[in-house]
PDB file of N, CA and C in Angstrom:
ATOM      1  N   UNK A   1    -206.153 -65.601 -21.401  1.00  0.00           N
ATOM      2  CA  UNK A   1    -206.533 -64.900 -22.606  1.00  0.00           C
ATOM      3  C   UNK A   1    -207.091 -63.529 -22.249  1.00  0.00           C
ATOM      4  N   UNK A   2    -206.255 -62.509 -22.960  1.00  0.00           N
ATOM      5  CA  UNK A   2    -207.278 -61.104 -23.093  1.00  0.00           C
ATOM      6  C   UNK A   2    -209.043 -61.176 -23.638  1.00  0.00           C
ATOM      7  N   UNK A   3    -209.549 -60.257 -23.033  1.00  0.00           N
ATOM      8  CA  UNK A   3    -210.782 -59.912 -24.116  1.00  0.00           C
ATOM      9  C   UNK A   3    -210.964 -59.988 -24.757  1.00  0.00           C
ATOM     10  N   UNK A   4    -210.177 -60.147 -25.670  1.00  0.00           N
ATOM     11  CA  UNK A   4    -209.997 -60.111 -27.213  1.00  0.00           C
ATOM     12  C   UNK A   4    -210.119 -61.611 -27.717  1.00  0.00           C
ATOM     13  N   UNK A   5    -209.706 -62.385 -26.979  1.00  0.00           N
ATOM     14  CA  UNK A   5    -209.748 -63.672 -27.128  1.00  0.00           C
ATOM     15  C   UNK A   5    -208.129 -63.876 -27.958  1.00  0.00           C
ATOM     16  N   UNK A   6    -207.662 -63.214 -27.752  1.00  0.00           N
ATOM     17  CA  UNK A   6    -206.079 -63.430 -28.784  1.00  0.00           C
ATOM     18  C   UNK A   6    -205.135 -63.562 -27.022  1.00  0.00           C
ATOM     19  N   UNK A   7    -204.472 -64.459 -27.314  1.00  0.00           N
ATOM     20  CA  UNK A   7    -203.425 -64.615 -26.048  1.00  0.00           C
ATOM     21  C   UNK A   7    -202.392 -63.828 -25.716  1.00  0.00           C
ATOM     22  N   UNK A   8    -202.357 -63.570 -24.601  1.00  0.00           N
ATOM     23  CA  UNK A   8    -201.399 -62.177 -24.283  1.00  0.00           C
ATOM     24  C   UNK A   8    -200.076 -62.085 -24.520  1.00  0.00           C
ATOM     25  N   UNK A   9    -199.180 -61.261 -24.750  1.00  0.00           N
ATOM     26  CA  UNK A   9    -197.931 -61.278 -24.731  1.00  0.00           C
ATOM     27  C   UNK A   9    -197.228 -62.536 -24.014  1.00  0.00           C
ATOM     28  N   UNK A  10    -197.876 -62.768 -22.667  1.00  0.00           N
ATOM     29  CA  UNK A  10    -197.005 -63.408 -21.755  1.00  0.00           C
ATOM     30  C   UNK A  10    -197.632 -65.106 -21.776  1.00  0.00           C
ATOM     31  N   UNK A  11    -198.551 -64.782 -21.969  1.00  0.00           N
ATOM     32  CA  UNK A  11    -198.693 -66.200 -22.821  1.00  0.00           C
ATOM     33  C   UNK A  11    -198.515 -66.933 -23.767  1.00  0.00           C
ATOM     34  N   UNK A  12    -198.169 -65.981 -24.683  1.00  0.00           N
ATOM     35  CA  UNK A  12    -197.638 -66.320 -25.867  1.00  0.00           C
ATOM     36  C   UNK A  12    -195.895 -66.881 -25.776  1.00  0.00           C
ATOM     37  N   UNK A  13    -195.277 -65.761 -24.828  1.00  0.00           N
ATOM     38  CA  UNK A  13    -194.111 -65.484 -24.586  1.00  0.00           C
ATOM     39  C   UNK A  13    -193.926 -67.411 -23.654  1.00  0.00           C
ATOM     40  N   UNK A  14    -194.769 -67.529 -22.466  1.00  0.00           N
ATOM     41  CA  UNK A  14    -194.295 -68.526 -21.603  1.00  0.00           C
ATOM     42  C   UNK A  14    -195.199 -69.103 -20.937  1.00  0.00           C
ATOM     43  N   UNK A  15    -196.333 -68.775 -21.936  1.00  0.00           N
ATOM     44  CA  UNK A  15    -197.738 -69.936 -21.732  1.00  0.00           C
ATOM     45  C   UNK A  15    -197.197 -71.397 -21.181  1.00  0.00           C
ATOM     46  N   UNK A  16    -196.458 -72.413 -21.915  1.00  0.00           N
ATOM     47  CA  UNK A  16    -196.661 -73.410 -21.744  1.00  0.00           C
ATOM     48  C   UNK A  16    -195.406 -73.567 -20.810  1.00  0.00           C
ATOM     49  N   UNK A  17    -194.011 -72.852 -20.486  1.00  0.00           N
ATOM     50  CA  UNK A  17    -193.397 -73.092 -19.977  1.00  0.00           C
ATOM     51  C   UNK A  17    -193.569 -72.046 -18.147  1.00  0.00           C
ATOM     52  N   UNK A  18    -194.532 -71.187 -17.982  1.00  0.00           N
ATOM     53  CA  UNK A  18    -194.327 -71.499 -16.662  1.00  0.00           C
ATOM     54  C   UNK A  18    -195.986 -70.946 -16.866  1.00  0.00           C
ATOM     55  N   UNK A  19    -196.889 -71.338 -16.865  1.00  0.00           N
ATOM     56  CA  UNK A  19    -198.331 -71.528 -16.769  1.00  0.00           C
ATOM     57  C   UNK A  19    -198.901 -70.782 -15.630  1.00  0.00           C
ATOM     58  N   UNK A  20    -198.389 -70.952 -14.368  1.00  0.00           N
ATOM     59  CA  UNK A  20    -198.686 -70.170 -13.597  1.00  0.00           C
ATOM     60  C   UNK A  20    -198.147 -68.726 -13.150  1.00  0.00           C
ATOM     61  N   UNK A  21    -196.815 -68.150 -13.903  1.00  0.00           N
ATOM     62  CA  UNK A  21    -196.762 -67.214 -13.804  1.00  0.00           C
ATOM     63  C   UNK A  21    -197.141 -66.440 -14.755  1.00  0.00           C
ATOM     64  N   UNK A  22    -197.660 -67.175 -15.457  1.00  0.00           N
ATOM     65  CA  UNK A  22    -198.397 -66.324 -16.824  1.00  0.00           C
ATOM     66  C   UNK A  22    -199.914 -65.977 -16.343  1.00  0.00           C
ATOM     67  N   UNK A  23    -200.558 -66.902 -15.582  1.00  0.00           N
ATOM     68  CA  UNK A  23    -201.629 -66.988 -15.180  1.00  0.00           C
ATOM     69  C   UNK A  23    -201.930 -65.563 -14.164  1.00  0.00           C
ATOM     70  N   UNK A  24    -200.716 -65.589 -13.680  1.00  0.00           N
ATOM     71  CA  UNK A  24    -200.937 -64.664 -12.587  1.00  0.00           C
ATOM     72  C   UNK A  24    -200.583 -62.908 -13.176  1.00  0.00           C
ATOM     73  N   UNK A  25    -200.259 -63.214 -14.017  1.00  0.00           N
ATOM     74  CA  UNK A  25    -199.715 -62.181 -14.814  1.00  0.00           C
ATOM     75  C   UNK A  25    -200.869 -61.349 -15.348  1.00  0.00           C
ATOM     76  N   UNK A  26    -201.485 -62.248 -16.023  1.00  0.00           N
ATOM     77  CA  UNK A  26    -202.790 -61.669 -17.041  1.00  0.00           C
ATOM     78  C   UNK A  26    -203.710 -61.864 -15.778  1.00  0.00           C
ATOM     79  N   UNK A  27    -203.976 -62.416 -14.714  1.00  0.00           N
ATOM     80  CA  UNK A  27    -205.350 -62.263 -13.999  1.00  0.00           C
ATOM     81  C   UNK A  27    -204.909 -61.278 -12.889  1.00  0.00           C
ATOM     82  N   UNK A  28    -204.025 -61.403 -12.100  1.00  0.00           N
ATOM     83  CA  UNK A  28    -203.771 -60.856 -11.245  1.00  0.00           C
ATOM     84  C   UNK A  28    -203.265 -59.050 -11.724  1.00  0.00           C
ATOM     85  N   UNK A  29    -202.053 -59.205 -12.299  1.00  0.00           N
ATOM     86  CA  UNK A  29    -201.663 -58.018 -12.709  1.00  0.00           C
ATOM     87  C   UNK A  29    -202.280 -56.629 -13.635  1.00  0.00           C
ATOM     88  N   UNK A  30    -202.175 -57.330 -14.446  1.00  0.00           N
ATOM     89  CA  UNK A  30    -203.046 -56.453 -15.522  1.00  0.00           C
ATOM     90  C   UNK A  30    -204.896 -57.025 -15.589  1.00  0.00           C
ATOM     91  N   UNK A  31    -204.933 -57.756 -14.945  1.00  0.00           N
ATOM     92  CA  UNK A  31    -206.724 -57.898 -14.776  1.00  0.00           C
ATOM     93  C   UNK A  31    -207.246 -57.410 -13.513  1.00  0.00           C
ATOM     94  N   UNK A  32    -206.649 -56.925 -12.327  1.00  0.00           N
ATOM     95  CA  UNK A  32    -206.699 -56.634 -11.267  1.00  0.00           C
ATOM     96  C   UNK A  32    -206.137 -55.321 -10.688  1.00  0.00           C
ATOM     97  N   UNK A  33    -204.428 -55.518 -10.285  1.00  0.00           N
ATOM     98  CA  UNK A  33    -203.890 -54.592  -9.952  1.00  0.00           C
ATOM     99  C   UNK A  33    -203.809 -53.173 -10.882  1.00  0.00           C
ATOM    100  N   UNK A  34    -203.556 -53.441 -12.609  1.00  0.00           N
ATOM    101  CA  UNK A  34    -203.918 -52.292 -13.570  1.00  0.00           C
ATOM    102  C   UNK A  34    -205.005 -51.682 -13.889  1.00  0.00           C
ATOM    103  N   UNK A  35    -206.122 -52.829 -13.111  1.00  0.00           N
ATOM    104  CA  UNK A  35    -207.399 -51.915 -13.685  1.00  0.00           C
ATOM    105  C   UNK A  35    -208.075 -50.803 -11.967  1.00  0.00           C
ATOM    106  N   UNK A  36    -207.519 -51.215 -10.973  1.00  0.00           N
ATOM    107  CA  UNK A  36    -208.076 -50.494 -10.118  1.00  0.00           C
ATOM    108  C   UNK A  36    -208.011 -48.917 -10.361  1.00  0.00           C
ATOM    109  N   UNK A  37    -209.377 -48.378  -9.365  1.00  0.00           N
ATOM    110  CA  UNK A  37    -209.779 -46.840  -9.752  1.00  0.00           C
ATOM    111  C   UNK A  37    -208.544 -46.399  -9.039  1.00  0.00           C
ATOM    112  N   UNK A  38    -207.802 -46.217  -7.906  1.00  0.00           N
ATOM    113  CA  UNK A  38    -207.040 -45.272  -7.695  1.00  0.00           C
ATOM    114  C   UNK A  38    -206.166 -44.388  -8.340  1.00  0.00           C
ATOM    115  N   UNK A  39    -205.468 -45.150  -9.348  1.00  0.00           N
ATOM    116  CA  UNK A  39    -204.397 -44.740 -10.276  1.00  0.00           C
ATOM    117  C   UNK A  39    -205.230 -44.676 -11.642  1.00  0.00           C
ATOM    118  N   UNK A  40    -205.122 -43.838 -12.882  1.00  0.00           N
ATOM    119  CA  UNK A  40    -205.221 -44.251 -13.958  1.00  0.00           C
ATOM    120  C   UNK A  40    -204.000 -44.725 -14.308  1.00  0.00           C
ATOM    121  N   UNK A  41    -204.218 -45.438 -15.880  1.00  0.00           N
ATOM    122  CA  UNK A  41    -203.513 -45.976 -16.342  1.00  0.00           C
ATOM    123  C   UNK A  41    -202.372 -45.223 -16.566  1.00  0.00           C
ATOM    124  N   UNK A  42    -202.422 -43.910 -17.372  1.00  0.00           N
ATOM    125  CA  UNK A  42    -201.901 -42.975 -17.278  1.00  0.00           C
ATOM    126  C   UNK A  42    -200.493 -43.028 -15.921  1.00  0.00           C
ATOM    127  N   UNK A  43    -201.292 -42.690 -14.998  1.00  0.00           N
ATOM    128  CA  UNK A  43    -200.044 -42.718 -13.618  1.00  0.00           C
ATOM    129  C   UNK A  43    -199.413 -43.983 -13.400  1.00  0.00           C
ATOM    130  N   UNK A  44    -200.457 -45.112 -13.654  1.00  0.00           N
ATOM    131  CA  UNK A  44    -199.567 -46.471 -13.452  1.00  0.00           C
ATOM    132  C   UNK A  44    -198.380 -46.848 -14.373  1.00  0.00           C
ATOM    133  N   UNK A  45    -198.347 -46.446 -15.580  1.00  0.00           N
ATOM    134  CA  UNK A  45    -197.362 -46.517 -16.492  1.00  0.00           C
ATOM    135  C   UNK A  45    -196.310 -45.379 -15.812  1.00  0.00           C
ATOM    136  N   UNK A  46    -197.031 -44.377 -15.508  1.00  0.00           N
ATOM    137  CA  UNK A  46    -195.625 -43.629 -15.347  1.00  0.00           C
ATOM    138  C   UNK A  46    -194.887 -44.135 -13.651  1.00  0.00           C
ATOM    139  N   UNK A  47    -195.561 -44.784 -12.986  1.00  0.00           N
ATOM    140  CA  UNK A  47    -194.665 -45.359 -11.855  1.00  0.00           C
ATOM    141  C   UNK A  47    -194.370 -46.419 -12.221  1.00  0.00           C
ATOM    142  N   UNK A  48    -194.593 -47.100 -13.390  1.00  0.00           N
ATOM    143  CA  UNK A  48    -194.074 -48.471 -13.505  1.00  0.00           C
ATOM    144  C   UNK A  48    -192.524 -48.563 -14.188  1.00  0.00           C
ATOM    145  N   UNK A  49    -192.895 -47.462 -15.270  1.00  0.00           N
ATOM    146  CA  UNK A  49    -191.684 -46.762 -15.670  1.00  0.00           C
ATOM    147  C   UNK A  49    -190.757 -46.243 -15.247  1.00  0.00           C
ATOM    148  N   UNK A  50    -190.852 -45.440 -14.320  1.00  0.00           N
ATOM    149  CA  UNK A  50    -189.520 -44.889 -13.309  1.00  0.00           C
ATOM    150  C   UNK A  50    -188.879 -46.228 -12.563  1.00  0.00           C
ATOM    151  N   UNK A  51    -190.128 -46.912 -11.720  1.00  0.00           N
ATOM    152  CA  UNK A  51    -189.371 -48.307 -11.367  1.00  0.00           C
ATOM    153  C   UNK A  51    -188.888 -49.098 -11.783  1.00  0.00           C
ATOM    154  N   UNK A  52    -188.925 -49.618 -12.995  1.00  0.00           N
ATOM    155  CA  UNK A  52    -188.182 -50.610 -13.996  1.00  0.00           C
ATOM    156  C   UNK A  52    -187.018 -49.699 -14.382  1.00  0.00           C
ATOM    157  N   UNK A  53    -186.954 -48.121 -14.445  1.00  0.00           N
ATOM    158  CA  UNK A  53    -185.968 -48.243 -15.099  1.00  0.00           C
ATOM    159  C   UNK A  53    -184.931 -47.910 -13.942  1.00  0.00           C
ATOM    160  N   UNK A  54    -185.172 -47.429 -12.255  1.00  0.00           N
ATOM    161  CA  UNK A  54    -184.807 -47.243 -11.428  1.00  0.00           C
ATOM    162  C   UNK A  54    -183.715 -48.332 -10.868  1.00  0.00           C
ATOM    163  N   UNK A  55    -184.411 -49.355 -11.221  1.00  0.00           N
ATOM    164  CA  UNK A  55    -184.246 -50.674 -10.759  1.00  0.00           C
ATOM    165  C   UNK A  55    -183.373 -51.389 -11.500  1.00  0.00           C
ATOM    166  N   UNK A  56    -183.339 -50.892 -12.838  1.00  0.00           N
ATOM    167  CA  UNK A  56    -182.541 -51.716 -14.275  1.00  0.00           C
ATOM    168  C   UNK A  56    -183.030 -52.354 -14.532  1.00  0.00           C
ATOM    169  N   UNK A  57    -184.153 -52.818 -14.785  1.00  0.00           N
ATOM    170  CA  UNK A  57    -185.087 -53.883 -15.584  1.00  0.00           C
ATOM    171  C   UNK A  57    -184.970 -53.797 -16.891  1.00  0.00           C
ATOM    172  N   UNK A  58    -184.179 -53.387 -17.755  1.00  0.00           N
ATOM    173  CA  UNK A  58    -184.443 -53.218 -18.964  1.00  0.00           C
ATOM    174  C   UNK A  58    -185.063 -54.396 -20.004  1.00  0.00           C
ATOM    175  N   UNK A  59    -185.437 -55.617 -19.174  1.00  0.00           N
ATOM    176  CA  UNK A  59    -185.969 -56.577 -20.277  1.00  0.00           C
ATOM    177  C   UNK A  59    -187.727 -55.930 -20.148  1.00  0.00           C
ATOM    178  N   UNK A  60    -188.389 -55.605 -19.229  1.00  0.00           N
ATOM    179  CA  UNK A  60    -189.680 -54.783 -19.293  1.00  0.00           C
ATOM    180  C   UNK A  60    -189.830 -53.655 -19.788  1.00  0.00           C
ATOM    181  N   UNK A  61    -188.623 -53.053 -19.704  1.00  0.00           N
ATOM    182  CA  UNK A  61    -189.036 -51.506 -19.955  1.00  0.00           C
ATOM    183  C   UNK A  61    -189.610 -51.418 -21.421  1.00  0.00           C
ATOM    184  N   UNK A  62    -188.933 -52.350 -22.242  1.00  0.00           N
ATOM    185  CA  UNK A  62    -189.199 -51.734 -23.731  1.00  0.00           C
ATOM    186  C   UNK A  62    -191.204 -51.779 -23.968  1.00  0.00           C
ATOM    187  N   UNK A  63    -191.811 -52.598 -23.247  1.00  0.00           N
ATOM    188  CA  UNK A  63    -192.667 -52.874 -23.083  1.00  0.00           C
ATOM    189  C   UNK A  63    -193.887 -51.913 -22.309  1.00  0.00           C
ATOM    190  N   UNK A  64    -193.067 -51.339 -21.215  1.00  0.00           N
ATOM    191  CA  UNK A  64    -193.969 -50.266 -20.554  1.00  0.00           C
ATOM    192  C   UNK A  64    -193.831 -49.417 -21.177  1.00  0.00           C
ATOM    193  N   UNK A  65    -192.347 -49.124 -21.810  1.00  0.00           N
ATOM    194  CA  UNK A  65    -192.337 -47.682 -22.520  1.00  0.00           C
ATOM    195  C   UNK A  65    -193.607 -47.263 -23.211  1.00  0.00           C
ATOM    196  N   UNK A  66    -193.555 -48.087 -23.829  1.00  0.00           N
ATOM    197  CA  UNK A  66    -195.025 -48.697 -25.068  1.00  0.00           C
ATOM    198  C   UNK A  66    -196.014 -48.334 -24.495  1.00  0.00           C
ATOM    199  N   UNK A  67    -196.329 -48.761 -23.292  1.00  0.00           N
ATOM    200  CA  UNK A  67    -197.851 -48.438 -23.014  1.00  0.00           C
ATOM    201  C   UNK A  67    -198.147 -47.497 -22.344  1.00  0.00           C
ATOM    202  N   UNK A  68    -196.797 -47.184 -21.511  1.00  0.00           N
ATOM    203  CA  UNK A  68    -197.018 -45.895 -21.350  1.00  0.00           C
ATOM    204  C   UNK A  68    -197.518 -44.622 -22.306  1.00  0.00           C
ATOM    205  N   UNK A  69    -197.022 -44.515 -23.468  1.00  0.00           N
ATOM    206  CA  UNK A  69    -197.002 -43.815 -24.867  1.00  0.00           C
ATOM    207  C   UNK A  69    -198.829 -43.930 -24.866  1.00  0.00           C
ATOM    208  N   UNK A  70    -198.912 -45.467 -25.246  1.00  0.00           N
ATOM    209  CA  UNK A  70    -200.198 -46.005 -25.709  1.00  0.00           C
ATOM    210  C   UNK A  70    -201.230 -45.196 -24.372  1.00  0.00           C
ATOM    211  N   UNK A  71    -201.045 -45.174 -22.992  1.00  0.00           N
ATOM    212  CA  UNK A  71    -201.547 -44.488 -21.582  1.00  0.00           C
ATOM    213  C   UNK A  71    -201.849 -43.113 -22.024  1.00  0.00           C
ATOM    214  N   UNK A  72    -200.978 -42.501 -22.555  1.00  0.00           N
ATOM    215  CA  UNK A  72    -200.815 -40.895 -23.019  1.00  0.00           C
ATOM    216  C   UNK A  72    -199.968 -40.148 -22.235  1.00  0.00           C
ATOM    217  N   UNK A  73    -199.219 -40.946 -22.083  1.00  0.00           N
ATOM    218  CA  UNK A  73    -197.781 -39.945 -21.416  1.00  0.00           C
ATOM    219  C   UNK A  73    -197.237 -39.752 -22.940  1.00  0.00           C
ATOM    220  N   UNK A  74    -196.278 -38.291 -23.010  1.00  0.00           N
ATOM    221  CA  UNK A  74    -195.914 -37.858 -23.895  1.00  0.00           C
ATOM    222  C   UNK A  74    -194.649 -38.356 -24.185  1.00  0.00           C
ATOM    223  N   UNK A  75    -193.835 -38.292 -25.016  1.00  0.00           N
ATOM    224  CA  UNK A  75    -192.447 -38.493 -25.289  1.00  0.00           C
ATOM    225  C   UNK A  75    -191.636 -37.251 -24.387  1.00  0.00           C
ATOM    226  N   UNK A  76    -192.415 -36.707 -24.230  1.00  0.00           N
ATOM    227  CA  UNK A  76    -191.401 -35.505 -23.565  1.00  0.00           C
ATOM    228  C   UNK A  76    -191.629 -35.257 -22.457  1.00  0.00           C
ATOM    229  N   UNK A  77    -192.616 -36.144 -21.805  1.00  0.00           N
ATOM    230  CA  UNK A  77    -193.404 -36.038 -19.757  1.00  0.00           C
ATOM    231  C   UNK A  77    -192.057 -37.597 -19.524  1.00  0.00           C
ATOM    232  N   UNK A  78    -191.953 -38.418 -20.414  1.00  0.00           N
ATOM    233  CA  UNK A  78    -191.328 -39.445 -20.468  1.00  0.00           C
ATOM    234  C   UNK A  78    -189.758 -38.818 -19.812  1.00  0.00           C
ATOM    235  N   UNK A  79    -189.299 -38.362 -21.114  1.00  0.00           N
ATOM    236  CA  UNK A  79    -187.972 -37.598 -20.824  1.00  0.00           C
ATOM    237  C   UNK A  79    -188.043 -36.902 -20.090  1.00  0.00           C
ATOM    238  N   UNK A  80    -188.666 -36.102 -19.384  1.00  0.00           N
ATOM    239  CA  UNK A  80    -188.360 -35.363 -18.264  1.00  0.00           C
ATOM    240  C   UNK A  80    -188.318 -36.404 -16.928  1.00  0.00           C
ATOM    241  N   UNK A  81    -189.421 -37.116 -16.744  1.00  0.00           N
ATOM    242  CA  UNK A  81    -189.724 -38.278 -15.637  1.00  0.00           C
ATOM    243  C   UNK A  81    -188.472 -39.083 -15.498  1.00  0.00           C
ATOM    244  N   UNK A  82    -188.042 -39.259 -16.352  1.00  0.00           N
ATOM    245  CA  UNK A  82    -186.188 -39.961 -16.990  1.00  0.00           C
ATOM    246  C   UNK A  82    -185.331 -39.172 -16.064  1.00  0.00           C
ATOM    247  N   UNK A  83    -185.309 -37.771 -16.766  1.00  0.00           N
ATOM    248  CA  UNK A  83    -184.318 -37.023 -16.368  1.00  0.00           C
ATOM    249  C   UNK A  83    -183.965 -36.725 -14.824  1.00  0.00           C
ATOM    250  N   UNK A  84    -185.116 -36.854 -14.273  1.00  0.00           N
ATOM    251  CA  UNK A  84    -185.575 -36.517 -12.723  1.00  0.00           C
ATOM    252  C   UNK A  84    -185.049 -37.629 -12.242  1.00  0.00           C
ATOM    253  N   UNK A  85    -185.095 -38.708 -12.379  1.00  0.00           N
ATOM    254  CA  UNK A  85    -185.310 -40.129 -11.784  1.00  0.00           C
ATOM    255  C   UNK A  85    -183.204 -40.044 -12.018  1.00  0.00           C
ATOM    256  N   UNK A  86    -182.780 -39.878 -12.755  1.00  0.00           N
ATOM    257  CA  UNK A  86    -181.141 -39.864 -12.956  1.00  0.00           C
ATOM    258  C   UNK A  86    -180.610 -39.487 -11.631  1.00  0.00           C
ATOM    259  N   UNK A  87    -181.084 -38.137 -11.264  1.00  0.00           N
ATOM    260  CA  UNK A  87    -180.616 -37.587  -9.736  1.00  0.00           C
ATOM    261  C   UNK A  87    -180.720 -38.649  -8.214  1.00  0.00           C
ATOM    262  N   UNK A  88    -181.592 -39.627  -8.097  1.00  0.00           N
ATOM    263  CA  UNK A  88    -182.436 -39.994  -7.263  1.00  0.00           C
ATOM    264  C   UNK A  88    -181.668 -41.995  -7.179  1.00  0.00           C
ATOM    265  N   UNK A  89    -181.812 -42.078  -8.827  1.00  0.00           N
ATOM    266  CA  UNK A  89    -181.583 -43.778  -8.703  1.00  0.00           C
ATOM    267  C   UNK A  89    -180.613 -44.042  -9.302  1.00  0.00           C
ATOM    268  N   UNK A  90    -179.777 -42.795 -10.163  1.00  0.00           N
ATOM    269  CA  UNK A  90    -178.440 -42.639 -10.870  1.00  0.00           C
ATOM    270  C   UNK A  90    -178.141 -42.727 -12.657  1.00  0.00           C
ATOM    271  N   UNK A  91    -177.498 -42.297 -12.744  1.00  0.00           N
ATOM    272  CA  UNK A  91    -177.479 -41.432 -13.962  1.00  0.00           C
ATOM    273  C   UNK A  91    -177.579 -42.967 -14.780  1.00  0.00           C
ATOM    274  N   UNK A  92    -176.239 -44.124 -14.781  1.00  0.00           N
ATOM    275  CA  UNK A  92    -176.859 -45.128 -15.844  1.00  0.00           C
ATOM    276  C   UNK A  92    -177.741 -45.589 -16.161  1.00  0.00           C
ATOM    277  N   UNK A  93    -178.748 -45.544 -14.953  1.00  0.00           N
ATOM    278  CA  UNK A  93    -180.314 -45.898 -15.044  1.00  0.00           C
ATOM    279  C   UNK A  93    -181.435 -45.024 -15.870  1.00  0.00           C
ATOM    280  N   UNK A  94    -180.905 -43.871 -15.697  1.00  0.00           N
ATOM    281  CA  UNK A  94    -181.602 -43.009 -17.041  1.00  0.00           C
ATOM    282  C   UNK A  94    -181.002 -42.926 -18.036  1.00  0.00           C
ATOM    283  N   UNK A  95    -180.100 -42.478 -18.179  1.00  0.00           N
ATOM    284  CA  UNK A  95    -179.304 -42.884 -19.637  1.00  0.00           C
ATOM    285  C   UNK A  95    -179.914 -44.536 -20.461  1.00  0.00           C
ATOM    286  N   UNK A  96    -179.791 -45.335 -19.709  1.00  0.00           N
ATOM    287  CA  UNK A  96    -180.522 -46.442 -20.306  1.00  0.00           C
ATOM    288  C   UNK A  96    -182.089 -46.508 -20.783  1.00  0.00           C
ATOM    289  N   UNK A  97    -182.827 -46.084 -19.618  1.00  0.00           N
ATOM    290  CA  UNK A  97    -184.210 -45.755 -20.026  1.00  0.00           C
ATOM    291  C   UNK A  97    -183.953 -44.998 -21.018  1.00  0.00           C
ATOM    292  N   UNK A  98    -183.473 -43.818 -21.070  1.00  0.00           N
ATOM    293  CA  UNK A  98    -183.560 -42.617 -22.396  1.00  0.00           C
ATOM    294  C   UNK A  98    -183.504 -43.362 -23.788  1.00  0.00           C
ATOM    295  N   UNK A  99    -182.256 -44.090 -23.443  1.00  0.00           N
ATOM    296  CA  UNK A  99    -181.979 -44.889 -24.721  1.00  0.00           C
ATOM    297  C   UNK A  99    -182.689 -45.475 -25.608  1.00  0.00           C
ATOM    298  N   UNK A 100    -183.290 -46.364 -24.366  1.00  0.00           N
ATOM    299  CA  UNK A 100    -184.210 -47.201 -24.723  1.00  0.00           C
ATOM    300  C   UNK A 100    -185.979 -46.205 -25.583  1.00  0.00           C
ATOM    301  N   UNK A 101    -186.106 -45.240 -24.685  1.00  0.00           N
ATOM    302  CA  UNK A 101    -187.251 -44.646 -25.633  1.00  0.00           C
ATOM    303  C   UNK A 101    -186.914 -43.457 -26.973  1.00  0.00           C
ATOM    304  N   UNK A 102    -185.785 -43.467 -26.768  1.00  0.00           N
ATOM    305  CA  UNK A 102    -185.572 -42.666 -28.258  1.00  0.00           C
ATOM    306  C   UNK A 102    -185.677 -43.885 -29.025  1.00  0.00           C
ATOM    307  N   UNK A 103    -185.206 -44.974 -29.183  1.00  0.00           N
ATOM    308  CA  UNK A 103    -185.204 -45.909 -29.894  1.00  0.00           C
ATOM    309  C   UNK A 103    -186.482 -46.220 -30.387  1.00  0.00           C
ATOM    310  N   UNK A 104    -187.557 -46.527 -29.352  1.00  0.00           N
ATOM    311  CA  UNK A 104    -188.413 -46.944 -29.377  1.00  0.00           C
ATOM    312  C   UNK A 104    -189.642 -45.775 -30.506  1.00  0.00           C
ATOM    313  N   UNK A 105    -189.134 -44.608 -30.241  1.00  0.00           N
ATOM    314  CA  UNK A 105    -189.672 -43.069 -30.107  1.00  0.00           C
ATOM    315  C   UNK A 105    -189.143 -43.405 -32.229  1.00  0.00           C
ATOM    316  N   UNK A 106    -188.095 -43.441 -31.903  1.00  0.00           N
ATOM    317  CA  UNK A 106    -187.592 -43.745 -33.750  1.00  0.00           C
ATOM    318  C   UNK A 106    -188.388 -44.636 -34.625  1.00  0.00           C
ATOM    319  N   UNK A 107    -188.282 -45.664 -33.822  1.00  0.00           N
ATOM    320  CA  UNK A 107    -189.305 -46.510 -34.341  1.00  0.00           C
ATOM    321  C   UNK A 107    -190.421 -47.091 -34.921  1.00  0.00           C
ATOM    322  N   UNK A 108    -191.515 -45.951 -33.965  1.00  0.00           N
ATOM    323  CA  UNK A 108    -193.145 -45.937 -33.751  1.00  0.00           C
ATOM    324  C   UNK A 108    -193.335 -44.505 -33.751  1.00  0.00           C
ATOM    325  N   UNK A 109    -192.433 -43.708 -33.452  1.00  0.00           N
ATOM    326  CA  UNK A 109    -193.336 -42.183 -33.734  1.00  0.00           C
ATOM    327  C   UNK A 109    -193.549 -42.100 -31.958  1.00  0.00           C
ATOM    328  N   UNK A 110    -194.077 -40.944 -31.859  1.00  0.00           N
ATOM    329  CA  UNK A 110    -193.910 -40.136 -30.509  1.00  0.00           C
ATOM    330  C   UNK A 110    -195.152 -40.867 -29.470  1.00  0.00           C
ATOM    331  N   UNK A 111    -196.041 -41.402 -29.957  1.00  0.00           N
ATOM    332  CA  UNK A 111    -197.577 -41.665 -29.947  1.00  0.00           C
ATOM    333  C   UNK A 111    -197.607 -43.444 -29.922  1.00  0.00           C
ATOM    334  N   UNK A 112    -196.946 -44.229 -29.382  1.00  0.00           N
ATOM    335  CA  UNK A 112    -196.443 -45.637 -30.010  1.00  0.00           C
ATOM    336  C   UNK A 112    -197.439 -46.314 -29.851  1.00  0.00           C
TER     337      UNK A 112
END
């Protein structure tokens, strides 16, 4: 459970069917590895983002996109970070990310 006392995405999502990777998810990941001082959140979204979409993850991305936004990366630090990453990990891989945050960008507004 978040702080909030409301159950997290990923518990909600696969609480009862894999328990421990949910566990590790909300304690380890985002209770641990997201909150350390080195990175703000800010930078961690934006390397989490280039890597998912580097990589083709597109079942996460729609998700970081989000918090990235929510972090305060802009819609347009986004698209450029996109655009850069095309040269490096290849063009379908940004084209997909892009996709994916105009959509998202349509959706929720620039600010999600």
């Amino acid at each position: 459970m978040t702080e909030s006392t409301q159950p997290s995405g990923a518990r909600t999502l696969l609480g009862e069917f894999a328990p421990k990777l949910v566990e590790l998810t909300d304690e380890v990941l985002f209770g641990d590895v997201w909150e350390r001082p080195g990175l703000s959140p800010r930078d961690r979204s934006l390397v989490t983002v280039t890597t998912l979409a580097a990589l083709c993850r597109t079942e996460q991305l729609d998700f970081h996109l989000r918090t990235a936004l929510k972090n305060g990366l802009s819609k347009d630090e986004l698209v450029e970070a996109l655009t850069h990453l095309a040269f490096y990990a290849g063009w379908p891989s940004a084209m997909s990310a892009v996709t994916r945050l105009k959509s998202i960008v349509e959706e929720t507004g620039p600010a999600a």
